[in-house]
C-alpha atoms as a PDB file:
ATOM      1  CA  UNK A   1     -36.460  70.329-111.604  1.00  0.00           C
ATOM      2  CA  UNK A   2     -33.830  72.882-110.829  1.00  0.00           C
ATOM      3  CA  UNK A   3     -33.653  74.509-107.371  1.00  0.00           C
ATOM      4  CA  UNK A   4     -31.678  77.246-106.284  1.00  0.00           C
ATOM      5  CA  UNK A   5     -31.271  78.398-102.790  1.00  0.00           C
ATOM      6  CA  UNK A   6     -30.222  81.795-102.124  1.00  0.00           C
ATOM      7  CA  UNK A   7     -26.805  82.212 -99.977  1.00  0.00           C
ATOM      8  CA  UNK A   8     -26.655  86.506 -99.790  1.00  0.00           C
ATOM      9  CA  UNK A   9     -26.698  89.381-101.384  1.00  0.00           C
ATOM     10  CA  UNK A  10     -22.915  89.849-102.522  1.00  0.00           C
ATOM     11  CA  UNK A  11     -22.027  93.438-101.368  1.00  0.00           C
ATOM     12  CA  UNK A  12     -20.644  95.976-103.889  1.00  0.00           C
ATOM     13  CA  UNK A  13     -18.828  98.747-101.834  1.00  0.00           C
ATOM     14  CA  UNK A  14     -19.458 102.184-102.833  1.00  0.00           C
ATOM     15  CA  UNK A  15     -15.621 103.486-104.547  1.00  0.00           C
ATOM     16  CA  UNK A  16     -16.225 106.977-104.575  1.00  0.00           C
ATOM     17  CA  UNK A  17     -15.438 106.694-108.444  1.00  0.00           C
ATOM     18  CA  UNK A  18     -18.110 109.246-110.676  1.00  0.00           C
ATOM     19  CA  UNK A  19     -18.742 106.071-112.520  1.00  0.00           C
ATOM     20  CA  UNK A  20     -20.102 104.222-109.880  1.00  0.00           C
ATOM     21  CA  UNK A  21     -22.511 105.968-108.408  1.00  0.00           C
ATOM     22  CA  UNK A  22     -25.463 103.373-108.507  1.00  0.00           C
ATOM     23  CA  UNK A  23     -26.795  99.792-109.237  1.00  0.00           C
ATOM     24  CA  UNK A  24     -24.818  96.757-109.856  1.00  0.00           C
ATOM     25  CA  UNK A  25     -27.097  95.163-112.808  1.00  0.00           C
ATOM     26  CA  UNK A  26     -25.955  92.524-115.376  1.00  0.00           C
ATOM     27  CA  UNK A  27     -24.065  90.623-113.453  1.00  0.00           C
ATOM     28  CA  UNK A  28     -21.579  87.879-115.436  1.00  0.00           C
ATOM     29  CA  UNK A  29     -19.024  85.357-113.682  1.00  0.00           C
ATOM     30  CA  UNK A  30     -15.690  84.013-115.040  1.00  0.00           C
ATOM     31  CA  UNK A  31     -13.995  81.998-112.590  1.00  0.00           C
ATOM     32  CA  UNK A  32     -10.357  82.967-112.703  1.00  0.00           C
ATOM     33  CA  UNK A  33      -8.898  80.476-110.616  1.00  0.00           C
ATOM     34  CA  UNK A  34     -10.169  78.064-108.100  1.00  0.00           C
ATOM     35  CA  UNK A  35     -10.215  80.337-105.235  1.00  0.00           C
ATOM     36  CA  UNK A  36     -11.189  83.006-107.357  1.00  0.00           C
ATOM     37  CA  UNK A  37     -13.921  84.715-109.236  1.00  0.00           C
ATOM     38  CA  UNK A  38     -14.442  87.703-111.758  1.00  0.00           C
ATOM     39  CA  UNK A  39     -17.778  89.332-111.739  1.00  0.00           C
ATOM     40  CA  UNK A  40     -18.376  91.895-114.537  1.00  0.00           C
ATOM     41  CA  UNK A  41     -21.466  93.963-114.107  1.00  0.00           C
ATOM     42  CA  UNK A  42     -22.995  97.347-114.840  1.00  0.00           C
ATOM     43  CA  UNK A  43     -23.285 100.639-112.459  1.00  0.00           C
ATOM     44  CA  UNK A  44     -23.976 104.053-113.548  1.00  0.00           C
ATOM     45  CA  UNK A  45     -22.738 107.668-113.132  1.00  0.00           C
ATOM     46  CA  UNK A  46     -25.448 110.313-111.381  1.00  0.00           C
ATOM     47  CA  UNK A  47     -25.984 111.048-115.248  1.00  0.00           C
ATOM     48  CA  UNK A  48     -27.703 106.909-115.461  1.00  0.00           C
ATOM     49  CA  UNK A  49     -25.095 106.191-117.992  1.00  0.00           C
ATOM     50  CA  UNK A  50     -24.138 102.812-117.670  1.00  0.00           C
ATOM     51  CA  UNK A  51     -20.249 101.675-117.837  1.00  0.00           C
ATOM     52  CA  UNK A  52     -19.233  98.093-117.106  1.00  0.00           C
ATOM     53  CA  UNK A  53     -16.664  97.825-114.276  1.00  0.00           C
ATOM     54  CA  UNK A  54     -15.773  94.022-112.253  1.00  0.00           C
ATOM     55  CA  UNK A  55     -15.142  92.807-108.810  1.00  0.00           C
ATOM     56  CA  UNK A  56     -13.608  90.022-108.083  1.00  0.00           C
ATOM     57  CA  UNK A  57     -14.862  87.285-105.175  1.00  0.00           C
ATOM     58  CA  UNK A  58     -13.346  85.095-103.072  1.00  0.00           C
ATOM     59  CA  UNK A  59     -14.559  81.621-101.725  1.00  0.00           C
ATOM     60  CA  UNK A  60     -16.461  82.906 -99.022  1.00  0.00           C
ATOM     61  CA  UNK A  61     -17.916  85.172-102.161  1.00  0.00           C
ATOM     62  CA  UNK A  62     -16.708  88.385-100.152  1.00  0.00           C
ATOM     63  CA  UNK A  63     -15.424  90.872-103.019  1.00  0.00           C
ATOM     64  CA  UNK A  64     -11.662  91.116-102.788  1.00  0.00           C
ATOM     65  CA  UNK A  65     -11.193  93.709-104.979  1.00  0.00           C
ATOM     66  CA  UNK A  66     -13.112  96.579-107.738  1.00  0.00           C
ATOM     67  CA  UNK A  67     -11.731  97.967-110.672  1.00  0.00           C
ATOM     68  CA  UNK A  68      -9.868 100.761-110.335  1.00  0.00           C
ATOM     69  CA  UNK A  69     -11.327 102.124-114.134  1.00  0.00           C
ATOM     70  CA  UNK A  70     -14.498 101.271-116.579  1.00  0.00           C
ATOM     71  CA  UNK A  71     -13.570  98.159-118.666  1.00  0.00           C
ATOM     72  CA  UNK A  72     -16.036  99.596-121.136  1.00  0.00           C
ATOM     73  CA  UNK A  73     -17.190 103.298-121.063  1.00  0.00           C
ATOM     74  CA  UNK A  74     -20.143 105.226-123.035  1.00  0.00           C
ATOM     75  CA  UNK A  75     -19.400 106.127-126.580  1.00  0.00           C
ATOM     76  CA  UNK A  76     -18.789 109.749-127.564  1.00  0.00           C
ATOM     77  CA  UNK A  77     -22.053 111.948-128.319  1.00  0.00           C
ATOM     78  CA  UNK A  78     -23.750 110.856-131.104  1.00  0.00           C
ATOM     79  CA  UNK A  79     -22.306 106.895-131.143  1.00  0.00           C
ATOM     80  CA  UNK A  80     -24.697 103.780-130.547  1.00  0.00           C
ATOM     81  CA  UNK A  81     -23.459 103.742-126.910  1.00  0.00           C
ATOM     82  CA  UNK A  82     -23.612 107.483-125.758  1.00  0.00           C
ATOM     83  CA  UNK A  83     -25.639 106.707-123.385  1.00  0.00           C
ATOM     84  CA  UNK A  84     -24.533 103.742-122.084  1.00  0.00           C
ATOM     85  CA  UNK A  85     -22.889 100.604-122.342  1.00  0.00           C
ATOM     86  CA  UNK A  86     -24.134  97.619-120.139  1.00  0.00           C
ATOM     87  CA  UNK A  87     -22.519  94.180-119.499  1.00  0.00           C
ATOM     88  CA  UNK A  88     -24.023  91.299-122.053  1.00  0.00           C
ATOM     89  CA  UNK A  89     -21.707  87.920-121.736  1.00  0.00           C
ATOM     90  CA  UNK A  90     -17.783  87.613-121.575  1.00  0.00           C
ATOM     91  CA  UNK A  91     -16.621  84.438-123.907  1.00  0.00           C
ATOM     92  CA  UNK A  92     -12.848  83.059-124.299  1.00  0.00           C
ATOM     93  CA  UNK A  93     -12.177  81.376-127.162  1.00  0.00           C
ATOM     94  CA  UNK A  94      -8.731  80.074-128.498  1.00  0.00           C
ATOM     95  CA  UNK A  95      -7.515  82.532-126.060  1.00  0.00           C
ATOM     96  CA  UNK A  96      -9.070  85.239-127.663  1.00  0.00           C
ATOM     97  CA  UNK A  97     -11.221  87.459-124.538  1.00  0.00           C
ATOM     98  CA  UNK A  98     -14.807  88.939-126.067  1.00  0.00           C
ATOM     99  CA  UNK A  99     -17.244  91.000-124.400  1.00  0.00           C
ATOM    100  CA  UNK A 100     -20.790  91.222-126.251  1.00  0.00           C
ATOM    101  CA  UNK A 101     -22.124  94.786-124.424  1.00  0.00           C
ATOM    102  CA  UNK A 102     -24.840  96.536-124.818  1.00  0.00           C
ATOM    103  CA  UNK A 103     -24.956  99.991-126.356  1.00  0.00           C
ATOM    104  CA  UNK A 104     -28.040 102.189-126.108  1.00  0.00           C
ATOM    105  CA  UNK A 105     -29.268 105.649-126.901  1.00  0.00           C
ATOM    106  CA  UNK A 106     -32.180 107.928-125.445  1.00  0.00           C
ATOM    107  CA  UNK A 107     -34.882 108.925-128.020  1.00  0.00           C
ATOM    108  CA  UNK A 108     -37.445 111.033-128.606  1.00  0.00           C
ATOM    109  CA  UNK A 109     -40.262 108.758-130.515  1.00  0.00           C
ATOM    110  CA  UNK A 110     -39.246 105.814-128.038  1.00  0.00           C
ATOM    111  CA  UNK A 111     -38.263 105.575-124.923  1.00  0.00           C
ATOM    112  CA  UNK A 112     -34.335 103.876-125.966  1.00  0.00           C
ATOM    113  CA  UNK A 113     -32.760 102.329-128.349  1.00  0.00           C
ATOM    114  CA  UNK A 114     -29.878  99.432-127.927  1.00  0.00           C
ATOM    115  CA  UNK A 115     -27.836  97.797-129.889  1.00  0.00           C
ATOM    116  CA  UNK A 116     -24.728  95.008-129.389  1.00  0.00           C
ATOM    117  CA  UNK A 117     -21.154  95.706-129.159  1.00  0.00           C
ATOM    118  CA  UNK A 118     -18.014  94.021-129.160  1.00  0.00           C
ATOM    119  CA  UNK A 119     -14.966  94.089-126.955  1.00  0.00           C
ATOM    120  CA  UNK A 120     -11.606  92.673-127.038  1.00  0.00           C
ATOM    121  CA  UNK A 121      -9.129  92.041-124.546  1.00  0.00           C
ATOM    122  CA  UNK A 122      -5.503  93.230-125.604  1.00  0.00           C
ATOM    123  CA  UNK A 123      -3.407  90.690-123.422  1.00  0.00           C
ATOM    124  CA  UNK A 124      -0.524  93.328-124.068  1.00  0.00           C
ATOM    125  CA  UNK A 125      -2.437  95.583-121.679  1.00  0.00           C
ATOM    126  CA  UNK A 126      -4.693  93.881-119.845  1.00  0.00           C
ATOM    127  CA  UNK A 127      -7.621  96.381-121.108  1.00  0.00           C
ATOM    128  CA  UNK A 128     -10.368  95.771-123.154  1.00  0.00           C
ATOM    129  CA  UNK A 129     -11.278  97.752-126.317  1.00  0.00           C
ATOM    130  CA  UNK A 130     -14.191  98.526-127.941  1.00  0.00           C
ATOM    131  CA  UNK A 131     -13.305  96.860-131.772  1.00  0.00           C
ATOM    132  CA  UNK A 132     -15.574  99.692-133.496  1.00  0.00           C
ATOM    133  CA  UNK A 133     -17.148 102.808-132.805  1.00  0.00           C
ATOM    134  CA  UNK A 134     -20.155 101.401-134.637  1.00  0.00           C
ATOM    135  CA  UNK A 135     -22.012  98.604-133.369  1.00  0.00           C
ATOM    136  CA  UNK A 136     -21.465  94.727-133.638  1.00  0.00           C
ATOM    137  CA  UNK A 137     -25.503  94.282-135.089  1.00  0.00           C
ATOM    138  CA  UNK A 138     -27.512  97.140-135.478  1.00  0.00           C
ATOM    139  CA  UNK A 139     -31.178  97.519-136.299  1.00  0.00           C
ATOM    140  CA  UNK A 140     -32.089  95.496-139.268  1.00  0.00           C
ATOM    141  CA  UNK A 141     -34.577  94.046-141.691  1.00  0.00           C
ATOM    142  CA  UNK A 142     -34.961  91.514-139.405  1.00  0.00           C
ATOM    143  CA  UNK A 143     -34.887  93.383-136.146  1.00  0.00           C
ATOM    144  CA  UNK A 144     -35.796  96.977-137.248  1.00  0.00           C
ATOM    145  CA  UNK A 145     -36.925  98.455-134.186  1.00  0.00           C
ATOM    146  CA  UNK A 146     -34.303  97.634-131.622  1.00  0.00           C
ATOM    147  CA  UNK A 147     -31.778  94.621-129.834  1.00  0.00           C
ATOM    148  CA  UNK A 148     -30.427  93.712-126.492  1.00  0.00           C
ATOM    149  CA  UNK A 149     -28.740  91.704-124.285  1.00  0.00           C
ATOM    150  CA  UNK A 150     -26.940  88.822-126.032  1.00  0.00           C
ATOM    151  CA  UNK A 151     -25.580  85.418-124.657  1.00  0.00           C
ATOM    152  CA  UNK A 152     -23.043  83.576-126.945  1.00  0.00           C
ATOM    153  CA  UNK A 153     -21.696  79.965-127.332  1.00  0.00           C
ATOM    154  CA  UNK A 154     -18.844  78.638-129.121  1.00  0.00           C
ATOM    155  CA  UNK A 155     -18.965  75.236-130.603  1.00  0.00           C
ATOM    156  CA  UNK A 156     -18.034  73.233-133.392  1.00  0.00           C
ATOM    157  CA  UNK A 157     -16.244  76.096-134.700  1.00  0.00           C
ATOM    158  CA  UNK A 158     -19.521  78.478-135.086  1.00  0.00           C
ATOM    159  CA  UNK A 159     -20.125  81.000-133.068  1.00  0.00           C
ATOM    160  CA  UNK A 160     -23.760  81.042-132.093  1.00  0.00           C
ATOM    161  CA  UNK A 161     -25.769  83.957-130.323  1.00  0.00           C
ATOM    162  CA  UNK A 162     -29.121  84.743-128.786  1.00  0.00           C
ATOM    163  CA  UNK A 163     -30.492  88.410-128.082  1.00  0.00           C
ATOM    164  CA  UNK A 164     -33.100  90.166-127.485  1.00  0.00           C
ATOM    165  CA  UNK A 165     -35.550  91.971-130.199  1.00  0.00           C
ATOM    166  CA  UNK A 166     -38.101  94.181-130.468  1.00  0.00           C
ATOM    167  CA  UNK A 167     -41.332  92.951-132.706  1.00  0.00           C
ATOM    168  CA  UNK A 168     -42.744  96.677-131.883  1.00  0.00           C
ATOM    169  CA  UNK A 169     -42.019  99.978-130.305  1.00  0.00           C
ATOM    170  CA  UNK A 170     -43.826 103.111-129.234  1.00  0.00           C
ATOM    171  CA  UNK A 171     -43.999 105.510-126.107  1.00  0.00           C
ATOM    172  CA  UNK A 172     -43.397 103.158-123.498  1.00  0.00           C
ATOM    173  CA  UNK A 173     -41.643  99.860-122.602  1.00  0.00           C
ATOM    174  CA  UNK A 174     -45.093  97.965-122.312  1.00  0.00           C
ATOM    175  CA  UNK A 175     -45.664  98.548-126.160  1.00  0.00           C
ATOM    176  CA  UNK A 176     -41.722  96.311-126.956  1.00  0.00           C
ATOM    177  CA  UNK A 177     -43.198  92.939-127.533  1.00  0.00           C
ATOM    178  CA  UNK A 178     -39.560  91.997-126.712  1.00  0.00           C
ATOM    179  CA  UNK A 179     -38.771  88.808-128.009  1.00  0.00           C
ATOM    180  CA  UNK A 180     -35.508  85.948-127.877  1.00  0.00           C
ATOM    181  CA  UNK A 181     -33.805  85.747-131.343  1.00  0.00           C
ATOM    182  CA  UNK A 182     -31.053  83.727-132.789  1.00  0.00           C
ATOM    183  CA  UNK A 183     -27.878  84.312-135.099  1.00  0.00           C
ATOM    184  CA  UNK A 184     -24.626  82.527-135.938  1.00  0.00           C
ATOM    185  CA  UNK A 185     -21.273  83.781-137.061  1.00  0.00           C
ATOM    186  CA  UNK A 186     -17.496  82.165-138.366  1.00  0.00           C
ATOM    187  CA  UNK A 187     -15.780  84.330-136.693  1.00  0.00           C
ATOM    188  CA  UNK A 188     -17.713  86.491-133.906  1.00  0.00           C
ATOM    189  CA  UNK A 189     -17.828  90.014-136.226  1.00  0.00           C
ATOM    190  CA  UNK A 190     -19.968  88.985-138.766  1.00  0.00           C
ATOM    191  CA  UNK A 191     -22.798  87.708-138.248  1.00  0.00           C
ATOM    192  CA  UNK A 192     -25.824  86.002-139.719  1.00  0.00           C
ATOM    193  CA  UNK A 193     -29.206  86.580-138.529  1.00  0.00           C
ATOM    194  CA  UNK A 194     -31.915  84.122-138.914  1.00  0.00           C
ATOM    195  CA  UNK A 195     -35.427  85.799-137.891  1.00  0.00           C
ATOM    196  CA  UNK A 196     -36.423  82.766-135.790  1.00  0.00           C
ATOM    197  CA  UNK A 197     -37.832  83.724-132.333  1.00  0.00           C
ATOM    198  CA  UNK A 198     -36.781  81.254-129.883  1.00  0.00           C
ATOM    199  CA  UNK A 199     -38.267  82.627-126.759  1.00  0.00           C
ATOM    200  CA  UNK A 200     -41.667  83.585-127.634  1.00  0.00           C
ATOM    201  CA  UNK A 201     -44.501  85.856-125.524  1.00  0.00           C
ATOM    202  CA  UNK A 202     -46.743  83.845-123.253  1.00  0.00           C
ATOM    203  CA  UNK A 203     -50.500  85.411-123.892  1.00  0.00           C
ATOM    204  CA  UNK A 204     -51.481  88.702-124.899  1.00  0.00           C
ATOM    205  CA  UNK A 205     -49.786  90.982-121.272  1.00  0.00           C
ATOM    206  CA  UNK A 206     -46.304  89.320-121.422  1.00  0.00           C
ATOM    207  CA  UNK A 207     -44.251  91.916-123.354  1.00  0.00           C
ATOM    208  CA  UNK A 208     -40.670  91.427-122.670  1.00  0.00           C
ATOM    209  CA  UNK A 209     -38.013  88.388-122.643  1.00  0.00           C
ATOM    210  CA  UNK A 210     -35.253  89.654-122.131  1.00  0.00           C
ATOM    211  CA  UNK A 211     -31.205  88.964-121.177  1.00  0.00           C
ATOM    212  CA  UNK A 212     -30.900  85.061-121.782  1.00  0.00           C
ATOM    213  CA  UNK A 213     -28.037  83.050-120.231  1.00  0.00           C
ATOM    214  CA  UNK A 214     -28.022  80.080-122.571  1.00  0.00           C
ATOM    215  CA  UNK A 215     -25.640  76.599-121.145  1.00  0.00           C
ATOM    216  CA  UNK A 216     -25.180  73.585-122.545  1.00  0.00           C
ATOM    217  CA  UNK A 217     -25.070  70.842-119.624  1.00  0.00           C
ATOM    218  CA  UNK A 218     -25.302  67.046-120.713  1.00  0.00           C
ATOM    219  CA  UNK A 219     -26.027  67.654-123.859  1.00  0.00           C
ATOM    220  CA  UNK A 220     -29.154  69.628-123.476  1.00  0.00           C
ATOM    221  CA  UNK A 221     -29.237  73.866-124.036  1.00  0.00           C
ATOM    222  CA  UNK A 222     -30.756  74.949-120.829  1.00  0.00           C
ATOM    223  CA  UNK A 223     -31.341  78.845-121.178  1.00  0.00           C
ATOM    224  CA  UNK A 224     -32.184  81.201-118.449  1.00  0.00           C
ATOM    225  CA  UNK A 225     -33.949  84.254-119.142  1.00  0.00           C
ATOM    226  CA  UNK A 226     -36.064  87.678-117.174  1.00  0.00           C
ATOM    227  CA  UNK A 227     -40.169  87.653-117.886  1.00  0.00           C
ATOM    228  CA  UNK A 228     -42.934  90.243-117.760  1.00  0.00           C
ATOM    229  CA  UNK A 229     -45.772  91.279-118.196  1.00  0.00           C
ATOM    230  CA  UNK A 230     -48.349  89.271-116.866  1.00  0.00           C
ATOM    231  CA  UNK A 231     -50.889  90.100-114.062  1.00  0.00           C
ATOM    232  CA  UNK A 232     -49.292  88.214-111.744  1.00  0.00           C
ATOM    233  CA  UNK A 233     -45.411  88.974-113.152  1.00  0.00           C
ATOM    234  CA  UNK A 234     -45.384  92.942-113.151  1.00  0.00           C
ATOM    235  CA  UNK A 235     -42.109  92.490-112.264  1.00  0.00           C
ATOM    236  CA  UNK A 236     -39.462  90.451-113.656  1.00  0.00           C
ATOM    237  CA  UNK A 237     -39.275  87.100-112.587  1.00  0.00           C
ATOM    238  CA  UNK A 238     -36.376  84.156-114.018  1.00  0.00           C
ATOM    239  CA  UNK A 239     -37.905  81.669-116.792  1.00  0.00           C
ATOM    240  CA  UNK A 240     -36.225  78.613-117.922  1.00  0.00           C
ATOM    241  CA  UNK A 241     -36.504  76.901-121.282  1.00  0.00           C
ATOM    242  CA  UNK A 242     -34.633  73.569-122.633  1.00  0.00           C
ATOM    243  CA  UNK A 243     -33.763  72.987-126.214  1.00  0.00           C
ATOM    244  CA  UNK A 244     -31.972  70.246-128.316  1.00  0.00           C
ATOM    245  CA  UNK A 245     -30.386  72.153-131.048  1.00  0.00           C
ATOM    246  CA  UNK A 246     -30.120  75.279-129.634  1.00  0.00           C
ATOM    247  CA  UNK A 247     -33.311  76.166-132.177  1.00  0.00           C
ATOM    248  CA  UNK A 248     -36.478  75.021-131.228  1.00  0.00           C
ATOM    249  CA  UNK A 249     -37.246  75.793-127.337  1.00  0.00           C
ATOM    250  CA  UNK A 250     -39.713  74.432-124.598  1.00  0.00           C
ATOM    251  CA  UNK A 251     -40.196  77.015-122.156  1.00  0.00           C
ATOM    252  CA  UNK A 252     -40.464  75.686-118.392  1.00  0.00           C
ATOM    253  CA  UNK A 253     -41.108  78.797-116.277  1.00  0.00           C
ATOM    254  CA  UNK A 254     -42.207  76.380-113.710  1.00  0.00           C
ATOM    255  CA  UNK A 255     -38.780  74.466-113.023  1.00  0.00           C
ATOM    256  CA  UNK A 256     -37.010  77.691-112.902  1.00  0.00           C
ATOM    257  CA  UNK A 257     -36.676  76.923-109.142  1.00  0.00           C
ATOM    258  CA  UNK A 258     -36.193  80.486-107.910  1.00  0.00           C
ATOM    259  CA  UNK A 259     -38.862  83.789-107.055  1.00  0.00           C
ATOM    260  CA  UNK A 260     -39.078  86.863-105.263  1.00  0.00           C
ATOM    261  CA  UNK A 261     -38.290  86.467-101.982  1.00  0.00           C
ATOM    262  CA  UNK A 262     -41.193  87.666 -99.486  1.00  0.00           C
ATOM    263  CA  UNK A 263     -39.744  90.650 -98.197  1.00  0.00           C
ATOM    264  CA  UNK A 264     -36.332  92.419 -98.689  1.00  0.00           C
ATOM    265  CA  UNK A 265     -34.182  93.470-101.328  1.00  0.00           C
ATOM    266  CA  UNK A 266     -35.529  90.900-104.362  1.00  0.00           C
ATOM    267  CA  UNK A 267     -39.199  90.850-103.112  1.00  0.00           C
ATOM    268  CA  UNK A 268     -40.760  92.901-105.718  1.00  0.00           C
ATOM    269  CA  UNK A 269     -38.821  91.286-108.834  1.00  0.00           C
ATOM    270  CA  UNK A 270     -35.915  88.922-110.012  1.00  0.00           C
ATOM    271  CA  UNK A 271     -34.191  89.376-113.650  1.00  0.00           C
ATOM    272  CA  UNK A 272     -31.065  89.145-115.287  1.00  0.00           C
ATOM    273  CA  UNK A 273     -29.689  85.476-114.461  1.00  0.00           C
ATOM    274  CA  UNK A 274     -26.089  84.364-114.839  1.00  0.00           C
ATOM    275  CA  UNK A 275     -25.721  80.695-114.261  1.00  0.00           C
ATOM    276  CA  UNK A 276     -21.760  79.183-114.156  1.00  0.00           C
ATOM    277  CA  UNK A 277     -20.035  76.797-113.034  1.00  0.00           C
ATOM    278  CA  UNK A 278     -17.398  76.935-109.980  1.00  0.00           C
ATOM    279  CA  UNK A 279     -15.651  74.451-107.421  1.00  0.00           C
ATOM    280  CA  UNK A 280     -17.473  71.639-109.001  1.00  0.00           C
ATOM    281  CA  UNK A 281     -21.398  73.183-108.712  1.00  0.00           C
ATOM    282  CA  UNK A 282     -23.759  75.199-110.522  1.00  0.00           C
ATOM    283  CA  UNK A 283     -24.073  79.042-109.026  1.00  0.00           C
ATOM    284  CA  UNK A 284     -26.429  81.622-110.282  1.00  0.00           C
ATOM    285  CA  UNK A 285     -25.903  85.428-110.231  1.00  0.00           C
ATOM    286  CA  UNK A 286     -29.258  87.659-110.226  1.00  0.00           C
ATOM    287  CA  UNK A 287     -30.502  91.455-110.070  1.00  0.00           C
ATOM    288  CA  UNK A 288     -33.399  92.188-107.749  1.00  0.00           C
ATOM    289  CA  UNK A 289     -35.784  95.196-107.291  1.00  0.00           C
ATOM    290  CA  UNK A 290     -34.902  98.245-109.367  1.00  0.00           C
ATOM    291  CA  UNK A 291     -32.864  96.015-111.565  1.00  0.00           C
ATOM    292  CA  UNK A 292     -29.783  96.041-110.283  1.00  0.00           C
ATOM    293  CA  UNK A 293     -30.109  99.123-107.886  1.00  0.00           C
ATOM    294  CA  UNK A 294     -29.914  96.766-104.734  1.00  0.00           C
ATOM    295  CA  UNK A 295     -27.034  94.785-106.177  1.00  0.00           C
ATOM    296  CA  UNK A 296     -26.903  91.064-107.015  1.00  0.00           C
ATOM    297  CA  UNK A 297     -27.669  88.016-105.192  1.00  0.00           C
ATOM    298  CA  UNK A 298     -25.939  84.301-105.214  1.00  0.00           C
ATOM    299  CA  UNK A 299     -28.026  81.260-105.226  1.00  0.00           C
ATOM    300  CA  UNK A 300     -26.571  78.176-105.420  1.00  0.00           C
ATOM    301  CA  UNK A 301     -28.532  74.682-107.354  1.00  0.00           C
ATOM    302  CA  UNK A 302     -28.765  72.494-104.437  1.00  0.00           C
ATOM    303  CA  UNK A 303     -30.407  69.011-106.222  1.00  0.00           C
ATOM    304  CA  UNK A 304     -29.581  67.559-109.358  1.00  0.00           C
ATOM    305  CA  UNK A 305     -30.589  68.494-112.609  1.00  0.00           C
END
């Protein structure tokens, strides 16, 4: 059984920048050295339109430094991300630097509607670029309504994804039935969706699964995702589920190891999980009430799992 305990809330100064004017949601680590850490995460402007910015971390986990500009801005009126672009999972492969964002729109009929993007680092500059003004996947057949948050893998030369979908939509976020699904792709662009729900709705109140963090430790996929719904999980609260193949899952919401603490800053909810490994242990990053609007927290695994 996993079990985190909770070091401190990692504070975010405030820059001053119009782009930064609240939350720090999303949160995703990439260790750049051994001393130091990248966090990318997502604030918004007083308009709530989300960009993705990072701070790096030292040892002590004391921020260091903020970007001095968006790594990945809202799209121009009328694109999948006009409204926003939020921080999904950063992935290196063959020295190639990818960012799988989220795009999403306002709407009339529902409340949103997102959709995944892709980023690419240009080592010429040092910036990232959106690769399209269109999105990565888009509503489909298969997910028709709309998609979120994806975590990606790289192995055996396949590149394999799981995000969110909607099985419904209407007025309000309770009616999303929001779902973990699964896809695969050669070469990160293209990509092949399969329809099978990994992460599935516990009874007939749970309505959302959303933003998974998906590991593969000892040859076991250990995914980490945010749960709702419930009478007694109003709020978000961390799951855990353990597969084999990456394909069928076993959800564990009771070895999670981690909850709302009883008062303060993640007492009323706990959600979007990053779990990575630095200086030889496991580390999680999480959002607490408001979803990100009182920062993120560090927890680190302190037994064996």
């Amino acid at each position: 059984m996993f079990h985190w305990k909770k070091i401190k809330l990692i504070d975010i100064p405030r820059t001053g920048f119009s782009w930064m004017h609240s939350h720090a949601a999303n949160p995703f680590a990439v260790p750049l050295t051994d001393s130091l850490l990248r966090i990318y995460f997502t604030t918004r402007d007083e308009y709530s339109r989300s960009h993705v910015v990072w701070a790096d971390v030292d040892i002590n986990f004391d921020v260091t430094q903020i970007s001095q500009r968006p790594v990945i801005e809202p799209g121009t009126p009328g694109c999948f991300d006009d409204s926003g672009a939020a921080m999904g999972c950063y992935l290196e492969v063959m020295q190639h630097h990818y960012i799988f964002y989220l795009g999403w729109n306002l709407k009339i009929t529902v409340p949103w509607q997102n959709s995944i993007g892709l980023a690419m680092l240009d080592n010429s500059t040092g910036l990232f670029h959106k690769t399209s003004r269109a999105p990565l996947l888009d509503r489909s057949d298969e997910d028709p309504f709309s998609i979120s948050y994806p975590s990606v893998l790289f192995e055996d030369g396949m590149f394999r994804m799981w995000y969110g979908s909607n099985l419904a939509w209407g007025k309000d976020e309770t009616t999303m039935d929001h779902v973990i699904k699964y896809a695969y792709s050669r070469d990160g662009k293209n990509w092949t969706r399969t329809n099978k729900i990994c992460i599935d709705l516990h009874g007939a109140e749970e309505y959302a699964i959303a933003r998974p963090c998906v590991l593969k430790i000892d040859g076991l996929y250990r995914m980490w995702y945010s749960y709702r719904g419930s009478r007694a999980t109003k709020g978000y609260r961390i799951g855990y589920a353990e597969s084999m193949d990456g394909l069928t899952w076993n959800r564990k919401d009771d070895r999670a190891g981690i909850d709302v603490s009883k008062d303060g800053w993640d007492s009323e909810m706990i959600c979007y999980a990053n779990v990575f490994f630095f200086r030889n242990k496991f580390y999680m990053l999480y959002n607490g009430n408001g979803y990100g609007k009182t920062g993120f927290g560090l927890a680190i695994e302190d037994g064996r799992f």
